[in-house]
PDB file of N, CA and C in Angstrom:
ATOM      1  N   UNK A   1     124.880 105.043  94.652  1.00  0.00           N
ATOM      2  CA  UNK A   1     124.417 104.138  93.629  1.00  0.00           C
ATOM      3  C   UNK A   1     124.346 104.848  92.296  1.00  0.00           C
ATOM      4  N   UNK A   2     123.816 104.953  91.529  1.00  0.00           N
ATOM      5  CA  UNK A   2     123.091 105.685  90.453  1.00  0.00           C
ATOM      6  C   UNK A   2     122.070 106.719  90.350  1.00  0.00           C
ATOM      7  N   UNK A   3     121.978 107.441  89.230  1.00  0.00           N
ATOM      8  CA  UNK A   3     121.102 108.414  89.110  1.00  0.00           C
ATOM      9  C   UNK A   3     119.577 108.002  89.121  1.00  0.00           C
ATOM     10  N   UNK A   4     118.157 107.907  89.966  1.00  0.00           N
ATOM     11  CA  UNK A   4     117.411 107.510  89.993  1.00  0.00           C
ATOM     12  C   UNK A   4     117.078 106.319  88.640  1.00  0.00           C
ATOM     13  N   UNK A   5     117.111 105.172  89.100  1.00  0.00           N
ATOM     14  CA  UNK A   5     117.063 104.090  88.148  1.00  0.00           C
ATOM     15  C   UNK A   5     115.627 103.869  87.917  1.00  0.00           C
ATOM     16  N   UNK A   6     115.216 103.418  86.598  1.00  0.00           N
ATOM     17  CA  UNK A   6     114.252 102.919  86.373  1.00  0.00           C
ATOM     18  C   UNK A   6     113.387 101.905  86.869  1.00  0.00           C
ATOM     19  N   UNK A   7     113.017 102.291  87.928  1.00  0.00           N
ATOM     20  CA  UNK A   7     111.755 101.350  88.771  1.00  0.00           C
ATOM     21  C   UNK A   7     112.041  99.538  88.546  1.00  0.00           C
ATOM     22  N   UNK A   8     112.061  99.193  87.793  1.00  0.00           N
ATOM     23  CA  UNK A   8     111.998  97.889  86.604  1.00  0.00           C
ATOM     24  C   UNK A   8     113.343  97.691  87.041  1.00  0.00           C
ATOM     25  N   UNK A   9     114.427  98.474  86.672  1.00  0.00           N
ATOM     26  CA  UNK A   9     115.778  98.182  87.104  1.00  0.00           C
ATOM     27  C   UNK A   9     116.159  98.427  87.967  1.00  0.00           C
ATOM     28  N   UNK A  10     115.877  98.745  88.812  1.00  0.00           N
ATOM     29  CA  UNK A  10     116.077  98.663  90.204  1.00  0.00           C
ATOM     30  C   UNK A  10     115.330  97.650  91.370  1.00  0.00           C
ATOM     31  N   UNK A  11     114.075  97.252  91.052  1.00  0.00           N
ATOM     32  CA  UNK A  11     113.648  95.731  91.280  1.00  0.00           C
ATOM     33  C   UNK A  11     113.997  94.889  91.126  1.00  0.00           C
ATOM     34  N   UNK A  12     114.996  94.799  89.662  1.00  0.00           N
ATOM     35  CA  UNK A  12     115.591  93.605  89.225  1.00  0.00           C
ATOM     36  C   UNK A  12     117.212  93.698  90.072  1.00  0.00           C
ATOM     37  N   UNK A  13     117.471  94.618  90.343  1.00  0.00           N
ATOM     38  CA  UNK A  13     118.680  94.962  90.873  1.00  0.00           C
ATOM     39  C   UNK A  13     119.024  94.102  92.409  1.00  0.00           C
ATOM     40  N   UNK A  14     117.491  94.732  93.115  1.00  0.00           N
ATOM     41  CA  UNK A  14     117.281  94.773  94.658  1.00  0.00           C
ATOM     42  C   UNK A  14     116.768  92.861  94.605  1.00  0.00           C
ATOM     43  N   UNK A  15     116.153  92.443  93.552  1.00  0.00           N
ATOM     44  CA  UNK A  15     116.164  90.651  93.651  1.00  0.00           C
ATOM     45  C   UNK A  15     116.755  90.282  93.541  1.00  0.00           C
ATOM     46  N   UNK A  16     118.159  90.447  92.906  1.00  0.00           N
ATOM     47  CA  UNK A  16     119.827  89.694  92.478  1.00  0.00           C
ATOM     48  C   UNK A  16     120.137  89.986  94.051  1.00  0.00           C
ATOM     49  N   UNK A  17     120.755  90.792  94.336  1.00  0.00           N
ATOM     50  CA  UNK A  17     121.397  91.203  95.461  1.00  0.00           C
ATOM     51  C   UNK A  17     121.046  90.482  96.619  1.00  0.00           C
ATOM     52  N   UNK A  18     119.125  90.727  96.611  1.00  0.00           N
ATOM     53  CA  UNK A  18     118.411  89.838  98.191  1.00  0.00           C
ATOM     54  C   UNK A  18     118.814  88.239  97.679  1.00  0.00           C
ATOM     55  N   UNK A  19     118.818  87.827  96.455  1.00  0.00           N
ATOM     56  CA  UNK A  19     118.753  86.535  96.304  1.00  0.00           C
ATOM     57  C   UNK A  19     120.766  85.738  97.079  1.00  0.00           C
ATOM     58  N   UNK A  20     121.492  86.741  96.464  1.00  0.00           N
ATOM     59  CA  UNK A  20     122.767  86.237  96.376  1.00  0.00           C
ATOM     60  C   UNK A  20     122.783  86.502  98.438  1.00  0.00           C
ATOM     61  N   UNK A  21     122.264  87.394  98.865  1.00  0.00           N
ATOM     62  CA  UNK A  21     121.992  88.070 100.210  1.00  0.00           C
ATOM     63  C   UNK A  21     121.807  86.658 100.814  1.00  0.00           C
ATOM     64  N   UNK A  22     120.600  86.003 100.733  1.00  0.00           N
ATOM     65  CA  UNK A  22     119.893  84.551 101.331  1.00  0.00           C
ATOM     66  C   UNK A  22     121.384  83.443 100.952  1.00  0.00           C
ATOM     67  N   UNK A  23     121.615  83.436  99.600  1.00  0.00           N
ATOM     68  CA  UNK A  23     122.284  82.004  99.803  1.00  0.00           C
ATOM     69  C   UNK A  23     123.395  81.835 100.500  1.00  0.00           C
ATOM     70  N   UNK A  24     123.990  83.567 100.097  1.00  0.00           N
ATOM     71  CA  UNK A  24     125.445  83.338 100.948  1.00  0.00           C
ATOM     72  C   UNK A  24     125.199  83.097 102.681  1.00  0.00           C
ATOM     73  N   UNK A  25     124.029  83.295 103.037  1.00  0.00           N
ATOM     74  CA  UNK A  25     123.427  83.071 104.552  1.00  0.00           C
ATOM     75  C   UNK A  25     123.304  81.828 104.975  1.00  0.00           C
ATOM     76  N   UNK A  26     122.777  81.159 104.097  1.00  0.00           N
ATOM     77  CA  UNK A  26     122.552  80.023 103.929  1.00  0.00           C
ATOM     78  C   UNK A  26     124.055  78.699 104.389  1.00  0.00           C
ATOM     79  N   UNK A  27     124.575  79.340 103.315  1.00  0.00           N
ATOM     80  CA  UNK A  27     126.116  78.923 103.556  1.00  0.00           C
ATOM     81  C   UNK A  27     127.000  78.809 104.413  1.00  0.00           C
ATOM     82  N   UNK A  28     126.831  80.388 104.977  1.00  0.00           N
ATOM     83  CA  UNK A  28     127.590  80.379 106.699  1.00  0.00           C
ATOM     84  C   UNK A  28     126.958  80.013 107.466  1.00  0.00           C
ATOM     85  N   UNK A  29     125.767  79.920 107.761  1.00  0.00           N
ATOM     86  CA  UNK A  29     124.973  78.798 108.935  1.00  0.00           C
ATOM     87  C   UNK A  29     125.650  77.157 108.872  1.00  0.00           C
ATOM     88  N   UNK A  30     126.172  77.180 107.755  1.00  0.00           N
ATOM     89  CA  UNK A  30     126.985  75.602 107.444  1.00  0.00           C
ATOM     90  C   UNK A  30     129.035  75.669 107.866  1.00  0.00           C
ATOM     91  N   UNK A  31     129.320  77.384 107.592  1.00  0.00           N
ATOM     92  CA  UNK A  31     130.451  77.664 107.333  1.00  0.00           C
ATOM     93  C   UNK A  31     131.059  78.878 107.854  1.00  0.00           C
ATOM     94  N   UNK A  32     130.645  79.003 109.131  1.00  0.00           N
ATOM     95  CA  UNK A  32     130.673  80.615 110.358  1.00  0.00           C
ATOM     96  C   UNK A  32     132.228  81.001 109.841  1.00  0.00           C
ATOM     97  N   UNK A  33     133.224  80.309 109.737  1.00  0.00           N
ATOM     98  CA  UNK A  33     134.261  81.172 109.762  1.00  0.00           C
ATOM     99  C   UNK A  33     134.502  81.097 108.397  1.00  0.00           C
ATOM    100  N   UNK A  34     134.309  81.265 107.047  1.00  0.00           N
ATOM    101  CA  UNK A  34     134.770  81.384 105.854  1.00  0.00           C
ATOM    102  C   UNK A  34     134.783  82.909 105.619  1.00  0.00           C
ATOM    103  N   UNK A  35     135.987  83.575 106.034  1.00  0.00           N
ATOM    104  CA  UNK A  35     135.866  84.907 105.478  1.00  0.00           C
ATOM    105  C   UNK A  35     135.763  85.877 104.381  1.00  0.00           C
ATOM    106  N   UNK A  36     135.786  84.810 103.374  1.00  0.00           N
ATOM    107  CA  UNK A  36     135.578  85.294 102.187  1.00  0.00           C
ATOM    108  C   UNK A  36     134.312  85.450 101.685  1.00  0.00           C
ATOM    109  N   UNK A  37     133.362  84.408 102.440  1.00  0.00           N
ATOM    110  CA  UNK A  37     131.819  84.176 102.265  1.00  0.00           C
ATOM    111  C   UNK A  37     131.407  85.606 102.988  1.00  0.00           C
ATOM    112  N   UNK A  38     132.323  85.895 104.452  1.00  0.00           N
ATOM    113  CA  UNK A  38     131.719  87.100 104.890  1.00  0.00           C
ATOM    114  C   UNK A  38     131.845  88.142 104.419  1.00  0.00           C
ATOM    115  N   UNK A  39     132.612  88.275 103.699  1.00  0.00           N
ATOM    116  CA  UNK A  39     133.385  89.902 102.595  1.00  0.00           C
ATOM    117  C   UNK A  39     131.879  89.910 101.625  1.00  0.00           C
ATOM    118  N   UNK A  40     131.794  88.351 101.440  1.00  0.00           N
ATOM    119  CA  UNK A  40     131.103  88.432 100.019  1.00  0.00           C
ATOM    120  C   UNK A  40     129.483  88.895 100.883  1.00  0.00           C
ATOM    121  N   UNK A  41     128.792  88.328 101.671  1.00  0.00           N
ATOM    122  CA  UNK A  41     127.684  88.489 102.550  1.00  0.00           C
ATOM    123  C   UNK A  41     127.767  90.156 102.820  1.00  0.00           C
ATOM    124  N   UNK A  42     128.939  90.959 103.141  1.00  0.00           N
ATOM    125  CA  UNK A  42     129.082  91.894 103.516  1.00  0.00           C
ATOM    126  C   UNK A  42     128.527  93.300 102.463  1.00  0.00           C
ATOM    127  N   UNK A  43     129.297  92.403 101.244  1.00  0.00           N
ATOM    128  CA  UNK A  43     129.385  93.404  99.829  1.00  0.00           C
ATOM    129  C   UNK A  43     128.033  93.439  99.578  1.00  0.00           C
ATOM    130  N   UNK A  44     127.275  92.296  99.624  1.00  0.00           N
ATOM    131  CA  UNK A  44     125.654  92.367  99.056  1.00  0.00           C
ATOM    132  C   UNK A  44     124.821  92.555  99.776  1.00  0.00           C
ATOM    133  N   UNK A  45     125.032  92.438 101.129  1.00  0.00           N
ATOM    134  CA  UNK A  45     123.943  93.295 102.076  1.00  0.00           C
ATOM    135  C   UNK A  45     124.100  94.242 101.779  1.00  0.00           C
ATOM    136  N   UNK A  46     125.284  95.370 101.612  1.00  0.00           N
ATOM    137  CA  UNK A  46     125.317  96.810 101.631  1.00  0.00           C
ATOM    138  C   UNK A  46     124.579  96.981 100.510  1.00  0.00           C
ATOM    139  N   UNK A  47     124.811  96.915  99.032  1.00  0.00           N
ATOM    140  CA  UNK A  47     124.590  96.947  98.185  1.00  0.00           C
ATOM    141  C   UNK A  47     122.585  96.528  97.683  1.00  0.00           C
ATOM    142  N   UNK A  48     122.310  95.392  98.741  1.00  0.00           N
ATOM    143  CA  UNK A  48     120.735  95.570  98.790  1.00  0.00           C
ATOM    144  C   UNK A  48     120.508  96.744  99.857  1.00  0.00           C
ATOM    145  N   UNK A  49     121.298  97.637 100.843  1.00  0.00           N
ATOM    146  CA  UNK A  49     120.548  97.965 101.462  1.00  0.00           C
ATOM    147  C   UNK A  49     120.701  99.416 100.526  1.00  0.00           C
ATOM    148  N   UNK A  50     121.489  99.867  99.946  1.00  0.00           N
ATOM    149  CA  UNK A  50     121.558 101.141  99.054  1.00  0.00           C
ATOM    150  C   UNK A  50     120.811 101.045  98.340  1.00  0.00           C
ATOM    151  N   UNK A  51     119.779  99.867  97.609  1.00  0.00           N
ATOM    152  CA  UNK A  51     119.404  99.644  96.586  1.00  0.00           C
ATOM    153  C   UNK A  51     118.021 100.201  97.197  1.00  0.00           C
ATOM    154  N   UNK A  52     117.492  99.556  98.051  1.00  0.00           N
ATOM    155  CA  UNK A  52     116.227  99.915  98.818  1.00  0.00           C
ATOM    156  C   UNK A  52     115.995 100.965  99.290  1.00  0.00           C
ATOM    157  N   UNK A  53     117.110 101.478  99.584  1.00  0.00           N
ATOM    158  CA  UNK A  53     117.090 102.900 100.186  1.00  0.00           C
ATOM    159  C   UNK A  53     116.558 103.894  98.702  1.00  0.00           C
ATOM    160  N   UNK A  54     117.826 103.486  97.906  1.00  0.00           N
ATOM    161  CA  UNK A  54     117.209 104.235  96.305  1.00  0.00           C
ATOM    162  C   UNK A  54     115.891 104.245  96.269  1.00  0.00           C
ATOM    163  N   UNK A  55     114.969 102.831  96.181  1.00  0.00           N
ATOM    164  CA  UNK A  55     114.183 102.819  95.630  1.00  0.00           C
ATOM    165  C   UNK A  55     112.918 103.435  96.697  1.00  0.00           C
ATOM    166  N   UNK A  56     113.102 103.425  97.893  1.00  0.00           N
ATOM    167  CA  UNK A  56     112.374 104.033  98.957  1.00  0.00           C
ATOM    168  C   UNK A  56     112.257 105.138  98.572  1.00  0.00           C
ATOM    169  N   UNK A  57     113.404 106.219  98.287  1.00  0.00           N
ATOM    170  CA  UNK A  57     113.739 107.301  98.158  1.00  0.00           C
ATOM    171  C   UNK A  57     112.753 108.135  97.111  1.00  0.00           C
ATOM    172  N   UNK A  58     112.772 107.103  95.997  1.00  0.00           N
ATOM    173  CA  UNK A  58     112.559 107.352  94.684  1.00  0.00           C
ATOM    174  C   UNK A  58     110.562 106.704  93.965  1.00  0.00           C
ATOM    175  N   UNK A  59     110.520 105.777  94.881  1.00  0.00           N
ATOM    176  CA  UNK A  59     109.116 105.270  94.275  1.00  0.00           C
ATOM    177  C   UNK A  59     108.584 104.753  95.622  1.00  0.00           C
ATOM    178  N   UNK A  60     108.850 105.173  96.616  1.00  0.00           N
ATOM    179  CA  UNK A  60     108.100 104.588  98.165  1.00  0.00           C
ATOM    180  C   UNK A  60     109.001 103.520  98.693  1.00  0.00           C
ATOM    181  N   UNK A  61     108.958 103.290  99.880  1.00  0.00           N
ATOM    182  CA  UNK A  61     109.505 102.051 100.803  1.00  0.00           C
ATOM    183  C   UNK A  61     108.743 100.607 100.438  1.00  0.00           C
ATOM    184  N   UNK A  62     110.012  99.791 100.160  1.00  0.00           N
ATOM    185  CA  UNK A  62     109.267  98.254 100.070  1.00  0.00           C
ATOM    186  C   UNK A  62     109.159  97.242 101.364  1.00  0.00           C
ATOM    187  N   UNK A  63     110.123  97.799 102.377  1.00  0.00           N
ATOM    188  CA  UNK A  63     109.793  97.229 103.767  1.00  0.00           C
ATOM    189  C   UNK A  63     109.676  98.278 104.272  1.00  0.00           C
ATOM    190  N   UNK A  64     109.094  98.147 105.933  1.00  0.00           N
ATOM    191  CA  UNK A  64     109.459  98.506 106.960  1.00  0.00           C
ATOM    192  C   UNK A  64     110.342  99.651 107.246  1.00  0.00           C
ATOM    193  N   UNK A  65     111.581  98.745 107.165  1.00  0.00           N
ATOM    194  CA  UNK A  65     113.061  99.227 106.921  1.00  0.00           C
ATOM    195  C   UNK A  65     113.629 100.583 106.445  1.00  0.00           C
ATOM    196  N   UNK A  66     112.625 100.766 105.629  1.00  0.00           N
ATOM    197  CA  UNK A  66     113.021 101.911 104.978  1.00  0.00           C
ATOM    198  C   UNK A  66     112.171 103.278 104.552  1.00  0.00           C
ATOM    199  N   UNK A  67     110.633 102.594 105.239  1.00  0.00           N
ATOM    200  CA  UNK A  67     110.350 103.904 105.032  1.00  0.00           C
ATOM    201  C   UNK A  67     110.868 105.137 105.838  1.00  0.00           C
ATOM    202  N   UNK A  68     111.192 105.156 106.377  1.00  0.00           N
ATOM    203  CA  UNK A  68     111.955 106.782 106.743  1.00  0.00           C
ATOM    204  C   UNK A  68     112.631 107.248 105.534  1.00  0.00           C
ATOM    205  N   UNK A  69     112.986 106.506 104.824  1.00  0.00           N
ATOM    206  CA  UNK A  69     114.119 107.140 103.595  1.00  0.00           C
ATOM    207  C   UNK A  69     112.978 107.666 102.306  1.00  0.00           C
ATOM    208  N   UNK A  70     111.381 107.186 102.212  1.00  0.00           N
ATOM    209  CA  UNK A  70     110.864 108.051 101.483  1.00  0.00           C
ATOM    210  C   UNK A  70     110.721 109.298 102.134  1.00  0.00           C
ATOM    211  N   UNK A  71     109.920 109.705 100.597  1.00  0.00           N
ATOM    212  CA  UNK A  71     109.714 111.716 100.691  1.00  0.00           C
ATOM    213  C   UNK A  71     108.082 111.690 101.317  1.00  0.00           C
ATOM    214  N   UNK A  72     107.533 111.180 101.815  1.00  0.00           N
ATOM    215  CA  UNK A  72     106.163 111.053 101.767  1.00  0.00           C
ATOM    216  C   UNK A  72     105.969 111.680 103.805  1.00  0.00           C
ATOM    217  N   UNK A  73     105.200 112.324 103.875  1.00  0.00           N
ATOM    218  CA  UNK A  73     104.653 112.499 105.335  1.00  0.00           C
ATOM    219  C   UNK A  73     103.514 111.659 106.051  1.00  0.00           C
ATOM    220  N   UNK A  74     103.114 110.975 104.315  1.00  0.00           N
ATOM    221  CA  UNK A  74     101.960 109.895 105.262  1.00  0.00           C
ATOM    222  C   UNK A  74     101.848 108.263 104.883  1.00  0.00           C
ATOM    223  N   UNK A  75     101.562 107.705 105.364  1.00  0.00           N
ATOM    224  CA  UNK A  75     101.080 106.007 105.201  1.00  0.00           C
ATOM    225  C   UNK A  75     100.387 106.160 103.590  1.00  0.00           C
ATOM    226  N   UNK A  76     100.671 105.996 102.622  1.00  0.00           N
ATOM    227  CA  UNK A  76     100.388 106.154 101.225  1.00  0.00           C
ATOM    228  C   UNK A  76     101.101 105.106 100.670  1.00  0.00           C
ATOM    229  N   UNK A  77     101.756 103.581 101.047  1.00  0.00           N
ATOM    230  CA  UNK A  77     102.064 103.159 100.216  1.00  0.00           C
ATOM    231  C   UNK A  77     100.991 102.024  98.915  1.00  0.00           C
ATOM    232  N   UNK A  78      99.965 101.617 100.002  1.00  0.00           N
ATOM    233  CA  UNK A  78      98.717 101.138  99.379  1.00  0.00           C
ATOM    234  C   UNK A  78      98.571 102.033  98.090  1.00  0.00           C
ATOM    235  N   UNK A  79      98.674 103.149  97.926  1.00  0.00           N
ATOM    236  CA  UNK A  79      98.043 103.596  96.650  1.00  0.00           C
ATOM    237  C   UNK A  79      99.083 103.895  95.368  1.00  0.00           C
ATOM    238  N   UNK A  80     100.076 103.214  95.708  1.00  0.00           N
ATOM    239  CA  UNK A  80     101.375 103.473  94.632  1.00  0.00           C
ATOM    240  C   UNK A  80     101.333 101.797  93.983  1.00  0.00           C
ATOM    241  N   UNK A  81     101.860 101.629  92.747  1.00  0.00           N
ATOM    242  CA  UNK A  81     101.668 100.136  92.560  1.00  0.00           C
ATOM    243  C   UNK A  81     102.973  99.334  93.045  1.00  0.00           C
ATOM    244  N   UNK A  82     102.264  98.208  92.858  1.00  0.00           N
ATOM    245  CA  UNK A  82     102.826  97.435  93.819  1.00  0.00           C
ATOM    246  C   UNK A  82     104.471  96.504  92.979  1.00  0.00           C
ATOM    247  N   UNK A  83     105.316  96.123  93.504  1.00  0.00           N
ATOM    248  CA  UNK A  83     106.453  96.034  92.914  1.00  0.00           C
ATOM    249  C   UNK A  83     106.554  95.011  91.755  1.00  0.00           C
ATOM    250  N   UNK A  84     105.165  94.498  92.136  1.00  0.00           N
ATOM    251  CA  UNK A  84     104.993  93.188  90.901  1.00  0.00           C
ATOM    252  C   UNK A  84     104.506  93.535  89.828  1.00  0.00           C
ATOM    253  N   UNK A  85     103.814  94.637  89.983  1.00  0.00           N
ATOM    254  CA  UNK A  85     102.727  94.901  88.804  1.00  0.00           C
ATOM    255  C   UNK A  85     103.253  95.831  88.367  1.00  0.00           C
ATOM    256  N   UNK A  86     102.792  95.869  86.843  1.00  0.00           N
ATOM    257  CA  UNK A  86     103.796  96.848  85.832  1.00  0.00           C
ATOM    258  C   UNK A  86     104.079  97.698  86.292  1.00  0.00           C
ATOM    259  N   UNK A  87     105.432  98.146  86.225  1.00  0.00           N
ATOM    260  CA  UNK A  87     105.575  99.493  86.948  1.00  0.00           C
ATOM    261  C   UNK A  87     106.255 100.453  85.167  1.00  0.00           C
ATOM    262  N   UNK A  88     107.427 101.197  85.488  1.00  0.00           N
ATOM    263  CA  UNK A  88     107.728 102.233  84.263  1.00  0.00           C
ATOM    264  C   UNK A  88     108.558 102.763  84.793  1.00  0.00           C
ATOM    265  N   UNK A  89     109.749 103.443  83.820  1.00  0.00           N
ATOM    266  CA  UNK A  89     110.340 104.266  84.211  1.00  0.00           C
ATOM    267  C   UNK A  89     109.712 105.663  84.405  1.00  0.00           C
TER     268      UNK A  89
END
């Protein structure tokens, strides 16, 4: 992906991606064999999952999913702020 992105831009990054993520889902539940929908489903899952991984990496895990990919040895995400509230580069 990029060189550690600015918190802010990389939230905004990881909501485009999950958003386009859901509709194209949405779509093939209507349209299983459109392979172009799946290229496209394909491109933006990866792309949210690099994104999360970044941001795991870089400012804590936002699911589950990914905390293994922070730097942290303990359950500390309660005390980091939270993805809604102002954050900063």
């Amino acid at each position: 992906m990029r060189n550690c992105a600015c918190r802010e831009d990389l939230m905004k990054l990881i909501n485009e991606v999950s958003f386009a993520v859901d509709d194209v889902k949405l779509y093939l539940d209507t349209h299983p064999c459109d392979e172009s929908a799946m290229e496209y489903f394909r491109k933006y899952s990866h792309m949210r999952n690099e994104a999360l991984k970044e941001y795991a990496e870089n400012y804590g895990p936002l699911t589950v999913d990914t905390v293994i990919y922070s730097d942290s040895e303990k359950w500390n995400w309660t005390s980091e702020p939270w993805p809604w509230q102002e954050g900063g580069c």
